[in-house]
PDB file of N, CA and C in Angstrom:
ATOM      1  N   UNK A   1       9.344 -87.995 -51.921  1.00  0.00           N
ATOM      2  CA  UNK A   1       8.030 -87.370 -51.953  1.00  0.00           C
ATOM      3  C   UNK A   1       7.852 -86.717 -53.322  1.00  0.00           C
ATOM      4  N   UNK A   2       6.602 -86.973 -54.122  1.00  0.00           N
ATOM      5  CA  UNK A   2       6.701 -86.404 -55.030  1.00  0.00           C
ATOM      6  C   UNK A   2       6.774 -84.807 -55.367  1.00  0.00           C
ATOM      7  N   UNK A   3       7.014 -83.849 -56.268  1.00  0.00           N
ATOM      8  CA  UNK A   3       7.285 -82.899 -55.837  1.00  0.00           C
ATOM      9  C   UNK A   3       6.462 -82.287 -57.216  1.00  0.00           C
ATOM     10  N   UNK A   4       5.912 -80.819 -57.495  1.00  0.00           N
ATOM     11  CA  UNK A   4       4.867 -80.430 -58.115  1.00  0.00           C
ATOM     12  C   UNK A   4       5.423 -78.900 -58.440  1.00  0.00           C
ATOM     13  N   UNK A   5       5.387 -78.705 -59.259  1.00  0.00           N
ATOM     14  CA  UNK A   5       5.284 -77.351 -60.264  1.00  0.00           C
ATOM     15  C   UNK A   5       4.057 -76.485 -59.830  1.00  0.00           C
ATOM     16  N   UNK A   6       3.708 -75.733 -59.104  1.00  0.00           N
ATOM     17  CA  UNK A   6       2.070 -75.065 -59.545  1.00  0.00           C
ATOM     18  C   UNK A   6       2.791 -73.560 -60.021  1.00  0.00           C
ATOM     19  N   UNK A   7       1.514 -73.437 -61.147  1.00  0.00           N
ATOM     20  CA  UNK A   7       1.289 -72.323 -61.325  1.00  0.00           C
ATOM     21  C   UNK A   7       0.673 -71.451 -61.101  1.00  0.00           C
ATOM     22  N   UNK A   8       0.259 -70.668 -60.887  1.00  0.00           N
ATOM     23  CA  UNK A   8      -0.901 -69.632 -60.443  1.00  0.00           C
ATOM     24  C   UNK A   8      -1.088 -68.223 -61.415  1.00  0.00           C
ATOM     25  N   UNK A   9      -2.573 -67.820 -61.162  1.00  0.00           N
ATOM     26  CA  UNK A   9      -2.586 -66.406 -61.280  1.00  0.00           C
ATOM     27  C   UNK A   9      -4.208 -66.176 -61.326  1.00  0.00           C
ATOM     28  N   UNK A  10      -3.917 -64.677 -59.927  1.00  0.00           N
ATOM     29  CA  UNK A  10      -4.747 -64.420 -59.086  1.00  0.00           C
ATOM     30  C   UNK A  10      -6.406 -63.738 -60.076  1.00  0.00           C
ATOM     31  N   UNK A  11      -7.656 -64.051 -59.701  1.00  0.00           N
ATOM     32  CA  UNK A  11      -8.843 -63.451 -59.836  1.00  0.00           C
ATOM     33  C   UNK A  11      -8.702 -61.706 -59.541  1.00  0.00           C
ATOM     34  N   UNK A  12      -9.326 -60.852 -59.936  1.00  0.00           N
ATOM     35  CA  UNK A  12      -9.727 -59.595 -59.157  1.00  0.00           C
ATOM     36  C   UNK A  12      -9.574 -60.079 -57.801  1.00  0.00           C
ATOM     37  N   UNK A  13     -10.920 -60.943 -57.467  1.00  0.00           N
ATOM     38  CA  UNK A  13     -10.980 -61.349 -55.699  1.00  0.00           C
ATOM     39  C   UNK A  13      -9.518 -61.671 -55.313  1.00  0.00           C
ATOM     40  N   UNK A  14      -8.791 -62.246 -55.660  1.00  0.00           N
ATOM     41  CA  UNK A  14      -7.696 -63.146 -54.974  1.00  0.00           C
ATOM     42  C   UNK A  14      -7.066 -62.145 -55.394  1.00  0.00           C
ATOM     43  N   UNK A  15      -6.779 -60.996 -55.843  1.00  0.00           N
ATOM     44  CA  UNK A  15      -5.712 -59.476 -56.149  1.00  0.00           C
ATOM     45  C   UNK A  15      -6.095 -58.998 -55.014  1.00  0.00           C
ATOM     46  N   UNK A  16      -6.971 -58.603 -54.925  1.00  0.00           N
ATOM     47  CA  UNK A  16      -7.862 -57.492 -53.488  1.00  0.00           C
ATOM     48  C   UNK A  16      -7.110 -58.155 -52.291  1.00  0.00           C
ATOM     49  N   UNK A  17      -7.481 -59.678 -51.901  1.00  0.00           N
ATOM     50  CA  UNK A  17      -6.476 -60.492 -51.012  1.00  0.00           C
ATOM     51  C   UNK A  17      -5.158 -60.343 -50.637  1.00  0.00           C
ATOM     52  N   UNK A  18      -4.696 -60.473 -51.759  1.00  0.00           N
ATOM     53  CA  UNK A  18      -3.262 -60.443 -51.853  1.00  0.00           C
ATOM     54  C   UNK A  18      -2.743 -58.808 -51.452  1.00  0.00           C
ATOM     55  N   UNK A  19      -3.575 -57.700 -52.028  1.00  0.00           N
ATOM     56  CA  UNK A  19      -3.117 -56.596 -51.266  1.00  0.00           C
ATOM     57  C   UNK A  19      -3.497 -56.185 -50.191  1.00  0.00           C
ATOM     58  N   UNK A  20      -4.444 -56.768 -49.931  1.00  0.00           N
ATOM     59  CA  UNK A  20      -5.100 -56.721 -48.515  1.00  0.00           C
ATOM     60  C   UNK A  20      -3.564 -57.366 -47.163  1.00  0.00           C
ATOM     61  N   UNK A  21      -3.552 -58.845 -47.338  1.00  0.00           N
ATOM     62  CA  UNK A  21      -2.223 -59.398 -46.657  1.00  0.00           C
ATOM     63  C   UNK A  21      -1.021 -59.474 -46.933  1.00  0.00           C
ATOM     64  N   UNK A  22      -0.760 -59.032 -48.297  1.00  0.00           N
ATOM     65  CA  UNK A  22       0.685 -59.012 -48.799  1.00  0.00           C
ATOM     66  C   UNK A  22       1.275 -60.344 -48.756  1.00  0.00           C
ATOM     67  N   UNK A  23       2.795 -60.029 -49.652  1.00  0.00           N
ATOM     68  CA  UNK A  23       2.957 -61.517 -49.870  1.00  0.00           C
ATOM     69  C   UNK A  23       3.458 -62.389 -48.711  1.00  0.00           C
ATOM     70  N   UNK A  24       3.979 -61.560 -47.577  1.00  0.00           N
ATOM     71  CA  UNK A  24       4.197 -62.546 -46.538  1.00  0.00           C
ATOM     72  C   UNK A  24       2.949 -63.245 -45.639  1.00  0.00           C
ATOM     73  N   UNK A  25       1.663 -62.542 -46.032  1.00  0.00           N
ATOM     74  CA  UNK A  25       0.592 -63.012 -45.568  1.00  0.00           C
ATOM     75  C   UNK A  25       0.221 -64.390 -46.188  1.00  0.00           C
ATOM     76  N   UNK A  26       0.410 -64.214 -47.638  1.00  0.00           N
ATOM     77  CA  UNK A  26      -0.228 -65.215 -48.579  1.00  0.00           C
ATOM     78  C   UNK A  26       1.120 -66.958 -48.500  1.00  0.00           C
ATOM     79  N   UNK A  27       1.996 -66.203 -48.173  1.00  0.00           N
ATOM     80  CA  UNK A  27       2.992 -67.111 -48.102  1.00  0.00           C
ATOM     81  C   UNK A  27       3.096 -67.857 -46.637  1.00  0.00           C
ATOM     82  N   UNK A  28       2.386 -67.549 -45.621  1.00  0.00           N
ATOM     83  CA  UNK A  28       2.532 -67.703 -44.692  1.00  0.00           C
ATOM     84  C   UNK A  28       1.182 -68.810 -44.872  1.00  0.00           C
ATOM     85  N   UNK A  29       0.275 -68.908 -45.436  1.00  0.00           N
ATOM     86  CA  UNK A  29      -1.198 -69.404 -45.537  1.00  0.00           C
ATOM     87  C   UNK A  29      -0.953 -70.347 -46.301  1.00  0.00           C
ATOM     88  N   UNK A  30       0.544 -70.472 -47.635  1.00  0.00           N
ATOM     89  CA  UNK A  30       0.709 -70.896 -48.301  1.00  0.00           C
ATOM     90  C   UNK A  30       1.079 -72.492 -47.336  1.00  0.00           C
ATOM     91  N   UNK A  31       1.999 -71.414 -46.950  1.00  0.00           N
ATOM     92  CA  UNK A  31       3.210 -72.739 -46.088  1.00  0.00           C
ATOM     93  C   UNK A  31       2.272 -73.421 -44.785  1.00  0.00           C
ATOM     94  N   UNK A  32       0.989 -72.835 -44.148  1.00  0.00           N
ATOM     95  CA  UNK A  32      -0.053 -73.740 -43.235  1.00  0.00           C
ATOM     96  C   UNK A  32      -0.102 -74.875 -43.867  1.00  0.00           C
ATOM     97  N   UNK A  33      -0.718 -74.613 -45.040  1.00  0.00           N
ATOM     98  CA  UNK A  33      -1.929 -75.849 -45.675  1.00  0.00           C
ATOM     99  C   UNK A  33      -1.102 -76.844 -45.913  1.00  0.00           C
ATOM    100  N   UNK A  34       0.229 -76.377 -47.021  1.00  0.00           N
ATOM    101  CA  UNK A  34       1.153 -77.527 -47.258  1.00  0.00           C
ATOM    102  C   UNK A  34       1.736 -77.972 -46.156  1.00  0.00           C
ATOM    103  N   UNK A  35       2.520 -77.669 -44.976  1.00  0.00           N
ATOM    104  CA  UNK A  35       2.623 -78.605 -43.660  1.00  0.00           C
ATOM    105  C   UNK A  35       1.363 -79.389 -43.189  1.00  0.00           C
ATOM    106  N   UNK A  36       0.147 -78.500 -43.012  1.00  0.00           N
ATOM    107  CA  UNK A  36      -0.663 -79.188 -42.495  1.00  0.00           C
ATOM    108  C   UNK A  36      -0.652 -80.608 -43.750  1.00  0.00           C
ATOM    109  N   UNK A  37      -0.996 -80.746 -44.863  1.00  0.00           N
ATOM    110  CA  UNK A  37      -0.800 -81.632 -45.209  1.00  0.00           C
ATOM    111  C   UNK A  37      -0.019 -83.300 -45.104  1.00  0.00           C
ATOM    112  N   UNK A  38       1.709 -82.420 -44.917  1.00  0.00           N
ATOM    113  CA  UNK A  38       2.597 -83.331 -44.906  1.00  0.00           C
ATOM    114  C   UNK A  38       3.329 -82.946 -46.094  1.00  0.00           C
ATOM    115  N   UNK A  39       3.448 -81.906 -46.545  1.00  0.00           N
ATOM    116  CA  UNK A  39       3.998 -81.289 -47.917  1.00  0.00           C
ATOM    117  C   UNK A  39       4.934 -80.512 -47.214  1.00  0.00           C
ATOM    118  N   UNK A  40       5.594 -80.170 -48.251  1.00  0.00           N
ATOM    119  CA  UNK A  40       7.040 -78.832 -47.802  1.00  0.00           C
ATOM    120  C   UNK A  40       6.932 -78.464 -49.117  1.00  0.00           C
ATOM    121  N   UNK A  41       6.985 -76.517 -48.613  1.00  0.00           N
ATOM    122  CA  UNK A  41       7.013 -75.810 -49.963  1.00  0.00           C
ATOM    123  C   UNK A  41       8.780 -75.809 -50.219  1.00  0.00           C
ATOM    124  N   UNK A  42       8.658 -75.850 -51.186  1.00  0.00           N
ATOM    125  CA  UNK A  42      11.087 -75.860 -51.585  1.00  0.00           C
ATOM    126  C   UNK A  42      10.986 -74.103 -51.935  1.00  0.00           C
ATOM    127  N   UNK A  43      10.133 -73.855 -52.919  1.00  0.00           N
ATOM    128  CA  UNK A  43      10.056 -72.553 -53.706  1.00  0.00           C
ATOM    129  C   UNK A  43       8.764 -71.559 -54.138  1.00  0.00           C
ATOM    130  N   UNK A  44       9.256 -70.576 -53.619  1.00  0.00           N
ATOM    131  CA  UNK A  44       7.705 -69.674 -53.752  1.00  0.00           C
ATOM    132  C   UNK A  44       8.096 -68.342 -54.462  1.00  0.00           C
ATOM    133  N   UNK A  45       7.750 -68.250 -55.732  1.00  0.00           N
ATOM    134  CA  UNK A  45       7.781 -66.622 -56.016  1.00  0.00           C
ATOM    135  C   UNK A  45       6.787 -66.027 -56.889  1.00  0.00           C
ATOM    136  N   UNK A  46       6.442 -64.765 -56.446  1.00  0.00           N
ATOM    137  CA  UNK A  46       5.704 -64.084 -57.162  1.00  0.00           C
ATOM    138  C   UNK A  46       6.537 -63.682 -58.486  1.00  0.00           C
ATOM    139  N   UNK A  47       5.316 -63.284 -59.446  1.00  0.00           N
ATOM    140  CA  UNK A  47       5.815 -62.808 -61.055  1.00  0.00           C
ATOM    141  C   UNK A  47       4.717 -62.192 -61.353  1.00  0.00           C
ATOM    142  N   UNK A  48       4.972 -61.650 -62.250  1.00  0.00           N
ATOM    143  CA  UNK A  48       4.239 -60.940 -63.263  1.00  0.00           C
ATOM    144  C   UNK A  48       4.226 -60.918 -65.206  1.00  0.00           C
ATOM    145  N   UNK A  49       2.995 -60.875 -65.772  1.00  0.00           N
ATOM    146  CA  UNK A  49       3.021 -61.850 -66.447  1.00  0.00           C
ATOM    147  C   UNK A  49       1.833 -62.380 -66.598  1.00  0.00           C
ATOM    148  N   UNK A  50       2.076 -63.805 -67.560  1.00  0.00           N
ATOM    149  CA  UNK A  50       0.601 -64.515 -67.521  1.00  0.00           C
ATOM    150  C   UNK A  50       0.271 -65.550 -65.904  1.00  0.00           C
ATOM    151  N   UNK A  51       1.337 -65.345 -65.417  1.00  0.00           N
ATOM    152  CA  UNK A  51       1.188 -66.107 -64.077  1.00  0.00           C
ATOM    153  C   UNK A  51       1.611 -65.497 -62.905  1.00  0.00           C
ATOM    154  N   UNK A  52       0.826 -65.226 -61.313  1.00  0.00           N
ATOM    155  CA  UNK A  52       1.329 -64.466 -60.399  1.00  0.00           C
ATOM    156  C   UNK A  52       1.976 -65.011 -59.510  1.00  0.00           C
ATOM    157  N   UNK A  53       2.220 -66.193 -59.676  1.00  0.00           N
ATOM    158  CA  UNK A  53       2.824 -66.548 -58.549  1.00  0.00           C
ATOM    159  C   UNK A  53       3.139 -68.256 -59.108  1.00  0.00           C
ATOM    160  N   UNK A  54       4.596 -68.946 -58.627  1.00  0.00           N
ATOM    161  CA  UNK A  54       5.252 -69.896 -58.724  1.00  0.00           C
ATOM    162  C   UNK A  54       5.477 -70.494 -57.741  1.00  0.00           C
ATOM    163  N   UNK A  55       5.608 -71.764 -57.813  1.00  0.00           N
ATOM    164  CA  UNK A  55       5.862 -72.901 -56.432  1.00  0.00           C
ATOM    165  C   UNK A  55       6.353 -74.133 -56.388  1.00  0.00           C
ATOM    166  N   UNK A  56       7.397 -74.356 -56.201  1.00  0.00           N
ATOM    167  CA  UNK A  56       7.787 -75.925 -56.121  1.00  0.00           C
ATOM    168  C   UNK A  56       7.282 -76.740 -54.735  1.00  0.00           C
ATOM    169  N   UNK A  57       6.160 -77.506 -55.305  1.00  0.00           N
ATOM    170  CA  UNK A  57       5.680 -77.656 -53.801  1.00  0.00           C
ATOM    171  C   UNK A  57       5.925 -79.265 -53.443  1.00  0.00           C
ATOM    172  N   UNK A  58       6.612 -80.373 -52.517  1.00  0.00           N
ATOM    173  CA  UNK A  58       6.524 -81.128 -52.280  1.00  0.00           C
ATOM    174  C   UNK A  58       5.195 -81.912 -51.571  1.00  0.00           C
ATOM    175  N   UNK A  59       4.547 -82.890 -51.951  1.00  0.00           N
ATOM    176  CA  UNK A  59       3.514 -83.555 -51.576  1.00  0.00           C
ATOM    177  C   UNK A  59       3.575 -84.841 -51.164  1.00  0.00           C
ATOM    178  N   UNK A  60       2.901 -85.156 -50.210  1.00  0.00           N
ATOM    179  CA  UNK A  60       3.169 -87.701 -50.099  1.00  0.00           C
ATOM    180  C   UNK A  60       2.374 -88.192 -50.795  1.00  0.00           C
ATOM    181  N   UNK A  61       1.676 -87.168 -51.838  1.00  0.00           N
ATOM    182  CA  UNK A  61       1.341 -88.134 -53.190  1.00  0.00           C
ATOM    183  C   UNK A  61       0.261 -87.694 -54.197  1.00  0.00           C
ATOM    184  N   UNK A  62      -0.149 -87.651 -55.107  1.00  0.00           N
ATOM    185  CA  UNK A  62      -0.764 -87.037 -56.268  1.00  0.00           C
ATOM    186  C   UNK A  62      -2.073 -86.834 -55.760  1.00  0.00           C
ATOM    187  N   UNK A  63      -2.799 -87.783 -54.951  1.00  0.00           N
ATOM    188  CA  UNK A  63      -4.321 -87.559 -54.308  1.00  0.00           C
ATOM    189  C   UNK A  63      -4.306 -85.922 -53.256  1.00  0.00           C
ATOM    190  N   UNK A  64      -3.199 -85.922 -52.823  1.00  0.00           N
ATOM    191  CA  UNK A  64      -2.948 -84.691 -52.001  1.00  0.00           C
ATOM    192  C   UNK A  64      -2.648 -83.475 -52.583  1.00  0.00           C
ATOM    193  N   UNK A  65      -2.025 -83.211 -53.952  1.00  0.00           N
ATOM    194  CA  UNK A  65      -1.749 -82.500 -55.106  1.00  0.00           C
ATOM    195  C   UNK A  65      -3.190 -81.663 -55.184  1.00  0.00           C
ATOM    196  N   UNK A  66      -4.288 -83.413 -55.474  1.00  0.00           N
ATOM    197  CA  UNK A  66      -5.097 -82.799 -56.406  1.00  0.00           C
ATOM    198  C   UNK A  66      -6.430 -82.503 -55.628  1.00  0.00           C
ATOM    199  N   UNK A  67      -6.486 -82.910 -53.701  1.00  0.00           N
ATOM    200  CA  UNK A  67      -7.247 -82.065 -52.988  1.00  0.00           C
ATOM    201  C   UNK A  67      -6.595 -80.592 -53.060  1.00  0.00           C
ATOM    202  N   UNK A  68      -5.387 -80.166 -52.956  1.00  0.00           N
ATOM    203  CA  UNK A  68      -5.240 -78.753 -52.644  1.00  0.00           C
ATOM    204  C   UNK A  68      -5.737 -78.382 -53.719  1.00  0.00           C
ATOM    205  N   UNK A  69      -5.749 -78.306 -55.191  1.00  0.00           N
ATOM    206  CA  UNK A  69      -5.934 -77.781 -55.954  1.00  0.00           C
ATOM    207  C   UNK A  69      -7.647 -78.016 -56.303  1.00  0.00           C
ATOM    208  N   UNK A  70      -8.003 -78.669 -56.262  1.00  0.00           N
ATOM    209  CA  UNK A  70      -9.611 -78.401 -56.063  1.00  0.00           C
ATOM    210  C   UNK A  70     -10.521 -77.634 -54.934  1.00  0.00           C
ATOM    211  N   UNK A  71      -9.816 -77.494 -54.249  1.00  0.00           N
ATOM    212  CA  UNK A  71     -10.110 -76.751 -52.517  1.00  0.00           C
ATOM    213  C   UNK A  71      -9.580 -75.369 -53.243  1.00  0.00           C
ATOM    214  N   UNK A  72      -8.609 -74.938 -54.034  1.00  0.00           N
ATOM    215  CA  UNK A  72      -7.805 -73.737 -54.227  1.00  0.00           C
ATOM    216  C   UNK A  72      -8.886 -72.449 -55.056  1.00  0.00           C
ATOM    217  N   UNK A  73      -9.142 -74.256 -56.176  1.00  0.00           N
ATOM    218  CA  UNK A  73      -9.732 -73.275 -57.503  1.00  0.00           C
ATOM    219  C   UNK A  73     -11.240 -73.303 -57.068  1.00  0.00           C
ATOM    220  N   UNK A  74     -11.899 -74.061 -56.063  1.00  0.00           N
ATOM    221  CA  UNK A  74     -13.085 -73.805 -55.380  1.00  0.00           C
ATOM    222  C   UNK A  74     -13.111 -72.277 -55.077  1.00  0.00           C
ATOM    223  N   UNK A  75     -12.259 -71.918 -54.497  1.00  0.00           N
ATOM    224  CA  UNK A  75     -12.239 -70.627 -54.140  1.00  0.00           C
ATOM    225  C   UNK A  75     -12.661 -69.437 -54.938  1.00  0.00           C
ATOM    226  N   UNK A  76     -12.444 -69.552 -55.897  1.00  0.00           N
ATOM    227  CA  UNK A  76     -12.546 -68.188 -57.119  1.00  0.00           C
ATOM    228  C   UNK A  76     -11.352 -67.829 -56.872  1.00  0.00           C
ATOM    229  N   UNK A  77     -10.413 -67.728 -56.263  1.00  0.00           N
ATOM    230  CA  UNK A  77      -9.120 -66.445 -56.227  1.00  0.00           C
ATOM    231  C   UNK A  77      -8.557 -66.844 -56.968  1.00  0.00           C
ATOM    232  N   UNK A  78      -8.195 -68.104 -57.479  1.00  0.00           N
ATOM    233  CA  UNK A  78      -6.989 -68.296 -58.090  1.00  0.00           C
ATOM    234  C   UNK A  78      -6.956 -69.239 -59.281  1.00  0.00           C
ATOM    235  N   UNK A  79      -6.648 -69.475 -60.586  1.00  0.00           N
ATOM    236  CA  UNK A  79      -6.140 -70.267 -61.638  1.00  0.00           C
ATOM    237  C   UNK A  79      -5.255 -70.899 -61.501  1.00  0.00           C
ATOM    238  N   UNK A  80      -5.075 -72.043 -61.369  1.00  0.00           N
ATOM    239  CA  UNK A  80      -4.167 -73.069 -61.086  1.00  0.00           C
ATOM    240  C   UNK A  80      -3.920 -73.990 -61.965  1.00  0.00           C
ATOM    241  N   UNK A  81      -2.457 -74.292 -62.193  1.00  0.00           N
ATOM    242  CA  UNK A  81      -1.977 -75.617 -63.217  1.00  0.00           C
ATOM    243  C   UNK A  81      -0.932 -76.606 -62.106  1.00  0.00           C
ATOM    244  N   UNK A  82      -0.520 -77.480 -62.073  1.00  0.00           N
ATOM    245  CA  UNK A  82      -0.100 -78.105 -61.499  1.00  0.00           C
ATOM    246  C   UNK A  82       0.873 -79.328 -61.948  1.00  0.00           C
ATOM    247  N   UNK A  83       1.886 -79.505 -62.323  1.00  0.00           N
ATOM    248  CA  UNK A  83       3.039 -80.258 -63.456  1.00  0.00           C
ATOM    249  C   UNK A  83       4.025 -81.052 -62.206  1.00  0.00           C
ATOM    250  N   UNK A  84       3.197 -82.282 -62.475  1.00  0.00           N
ATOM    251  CA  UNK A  84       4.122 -83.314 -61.585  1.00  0.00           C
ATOM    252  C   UNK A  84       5.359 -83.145 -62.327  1.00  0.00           C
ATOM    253  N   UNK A  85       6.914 -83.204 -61.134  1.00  0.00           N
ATOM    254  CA  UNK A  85       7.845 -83.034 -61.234  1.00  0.00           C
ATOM    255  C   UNK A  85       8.644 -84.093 -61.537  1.00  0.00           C
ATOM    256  N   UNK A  86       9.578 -84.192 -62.084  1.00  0.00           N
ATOM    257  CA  UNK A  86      10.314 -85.968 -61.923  1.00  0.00           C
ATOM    258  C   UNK A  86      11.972 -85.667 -61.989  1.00  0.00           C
ATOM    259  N   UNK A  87      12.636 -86.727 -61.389  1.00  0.00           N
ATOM    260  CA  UNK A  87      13.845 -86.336 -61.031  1.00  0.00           C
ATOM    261  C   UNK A  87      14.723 -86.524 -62.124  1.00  0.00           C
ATOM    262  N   UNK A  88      15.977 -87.464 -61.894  1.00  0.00           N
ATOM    263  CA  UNK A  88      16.306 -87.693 -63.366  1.00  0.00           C
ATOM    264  C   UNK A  88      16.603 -89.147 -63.487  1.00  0.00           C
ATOM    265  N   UNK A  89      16.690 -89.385 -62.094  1.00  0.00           N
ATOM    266  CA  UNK A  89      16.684 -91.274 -61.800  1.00  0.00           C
ATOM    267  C   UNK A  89      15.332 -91.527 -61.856  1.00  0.00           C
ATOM    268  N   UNK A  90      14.007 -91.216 -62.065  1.00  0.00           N
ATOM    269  CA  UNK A  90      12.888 -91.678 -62.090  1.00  0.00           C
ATOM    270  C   UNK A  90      12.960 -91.619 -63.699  1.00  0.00           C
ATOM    271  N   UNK A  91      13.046 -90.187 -64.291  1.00  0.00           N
ATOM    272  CA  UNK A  91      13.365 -90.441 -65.967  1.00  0.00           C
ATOM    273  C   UNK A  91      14.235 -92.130 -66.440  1.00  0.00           C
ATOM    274  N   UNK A  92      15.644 -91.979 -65.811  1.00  0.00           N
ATOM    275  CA  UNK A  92      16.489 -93.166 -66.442  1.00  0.00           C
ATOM    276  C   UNK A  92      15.512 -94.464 -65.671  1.00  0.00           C
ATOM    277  N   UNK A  93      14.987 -94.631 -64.533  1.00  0.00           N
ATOM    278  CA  UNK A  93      13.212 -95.740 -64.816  1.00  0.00           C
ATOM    279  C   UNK A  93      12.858 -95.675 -65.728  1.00  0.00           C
ATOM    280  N   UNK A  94      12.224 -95.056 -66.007  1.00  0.00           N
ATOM    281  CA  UNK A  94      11.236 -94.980 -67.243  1.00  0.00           C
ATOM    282  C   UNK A  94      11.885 -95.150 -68.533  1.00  0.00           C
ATOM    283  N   UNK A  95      12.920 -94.902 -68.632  1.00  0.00           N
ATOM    284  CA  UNK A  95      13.693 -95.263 -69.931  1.00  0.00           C
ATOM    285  C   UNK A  95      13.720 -96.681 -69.882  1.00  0.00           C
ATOM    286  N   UNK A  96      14.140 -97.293 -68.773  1.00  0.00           N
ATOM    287  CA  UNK A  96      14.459 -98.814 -68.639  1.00  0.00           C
ATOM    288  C   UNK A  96      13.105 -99.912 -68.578  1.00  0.00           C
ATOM    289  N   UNK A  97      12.026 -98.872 -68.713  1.00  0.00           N
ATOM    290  CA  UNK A  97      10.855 -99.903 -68.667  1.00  0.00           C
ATOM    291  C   UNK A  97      10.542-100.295 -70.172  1.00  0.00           C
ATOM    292  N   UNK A  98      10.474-101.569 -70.620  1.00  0.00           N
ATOM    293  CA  UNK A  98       9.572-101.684 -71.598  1.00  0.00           C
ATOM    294  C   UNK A  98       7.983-101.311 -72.138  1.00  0.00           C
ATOM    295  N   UNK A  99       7.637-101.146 -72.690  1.00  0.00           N
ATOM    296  CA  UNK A  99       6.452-100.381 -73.102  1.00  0.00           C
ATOM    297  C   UNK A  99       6.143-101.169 -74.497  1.00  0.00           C
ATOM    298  N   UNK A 100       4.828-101.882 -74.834  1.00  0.00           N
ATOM    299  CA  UNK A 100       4.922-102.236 -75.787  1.00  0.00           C
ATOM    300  C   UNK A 100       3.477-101.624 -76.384  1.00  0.00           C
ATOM    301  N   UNK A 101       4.160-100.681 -77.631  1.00  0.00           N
ATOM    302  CA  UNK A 101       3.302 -99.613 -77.938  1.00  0.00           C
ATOM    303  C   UNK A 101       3.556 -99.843 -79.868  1.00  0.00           C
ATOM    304  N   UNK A 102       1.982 -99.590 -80.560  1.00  0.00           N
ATOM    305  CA  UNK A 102       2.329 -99.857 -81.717  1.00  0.00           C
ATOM    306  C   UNK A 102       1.344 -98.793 -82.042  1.00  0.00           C
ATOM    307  N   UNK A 103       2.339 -97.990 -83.180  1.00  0.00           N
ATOM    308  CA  UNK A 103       2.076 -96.312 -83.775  1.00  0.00           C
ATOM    309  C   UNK A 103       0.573 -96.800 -84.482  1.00  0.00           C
ATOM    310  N   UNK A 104      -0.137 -95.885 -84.180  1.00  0.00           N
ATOM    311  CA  UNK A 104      -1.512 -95.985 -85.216  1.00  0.00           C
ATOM    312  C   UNK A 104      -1.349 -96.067 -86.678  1.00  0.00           C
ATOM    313  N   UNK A 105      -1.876 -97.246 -87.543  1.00  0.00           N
ATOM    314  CA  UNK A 105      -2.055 -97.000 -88.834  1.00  0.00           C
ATOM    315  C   UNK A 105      -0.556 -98.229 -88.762  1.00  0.00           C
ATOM    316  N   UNK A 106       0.703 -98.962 -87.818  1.00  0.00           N
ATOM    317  CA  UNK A 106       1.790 -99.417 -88.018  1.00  0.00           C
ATOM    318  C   UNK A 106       1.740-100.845 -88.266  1.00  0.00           C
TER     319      UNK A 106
END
């Protein structure tokens, strides 16, 4: 399953939220959507910083990635980035694929 990096960090609105339910609230809402999906969260932590919150989130595929995250940032609460993950046998793929690529100006 592919697996996803998000980043976050919360609006005013989505601060007020967050102290309103705390983080086991937000984590608990976290972990609905991604089951309901067919996702499994691996890793969840709050920070502080330019980003409030971290997630290694597993997904069954990039179309599902990129409904949560349009449904998310619909919201106003939250700024979101999202960095498909890759393993290191999908890297040594990609090493083994040919690519036939010629440098601009070559």
């Amino acid at each position: 399953m592919p697996k996803f990096l998000i980043q976050a960090s919360y609006t005013p609105e989505g601060t007020k939220g967050l102290l309103r339910e705390g983080a086991s609230g937000r984590s608990a809402a976290v972990d609905q959507i991604v089951a309901d999906l067919g996702g499994e969260v691996e890793a969840m932590y709050f920070a502080f910083g330019e980003d409030d919150i971290v997630l290694i989130v597993d997904f069954p595929d990039a179309v599902t990635m990129a409904a949560v995250s349009l449904t998310v940032k619909a919201s106003g609460a939250l700024h979101t980035r999202a960095t498909p993950l890759l393993t290191l046998d999908e890297i040594d793929e990609a090493v083994r694929r040919q690519v036939a690529f010629r440098a601009p100006g070559a």
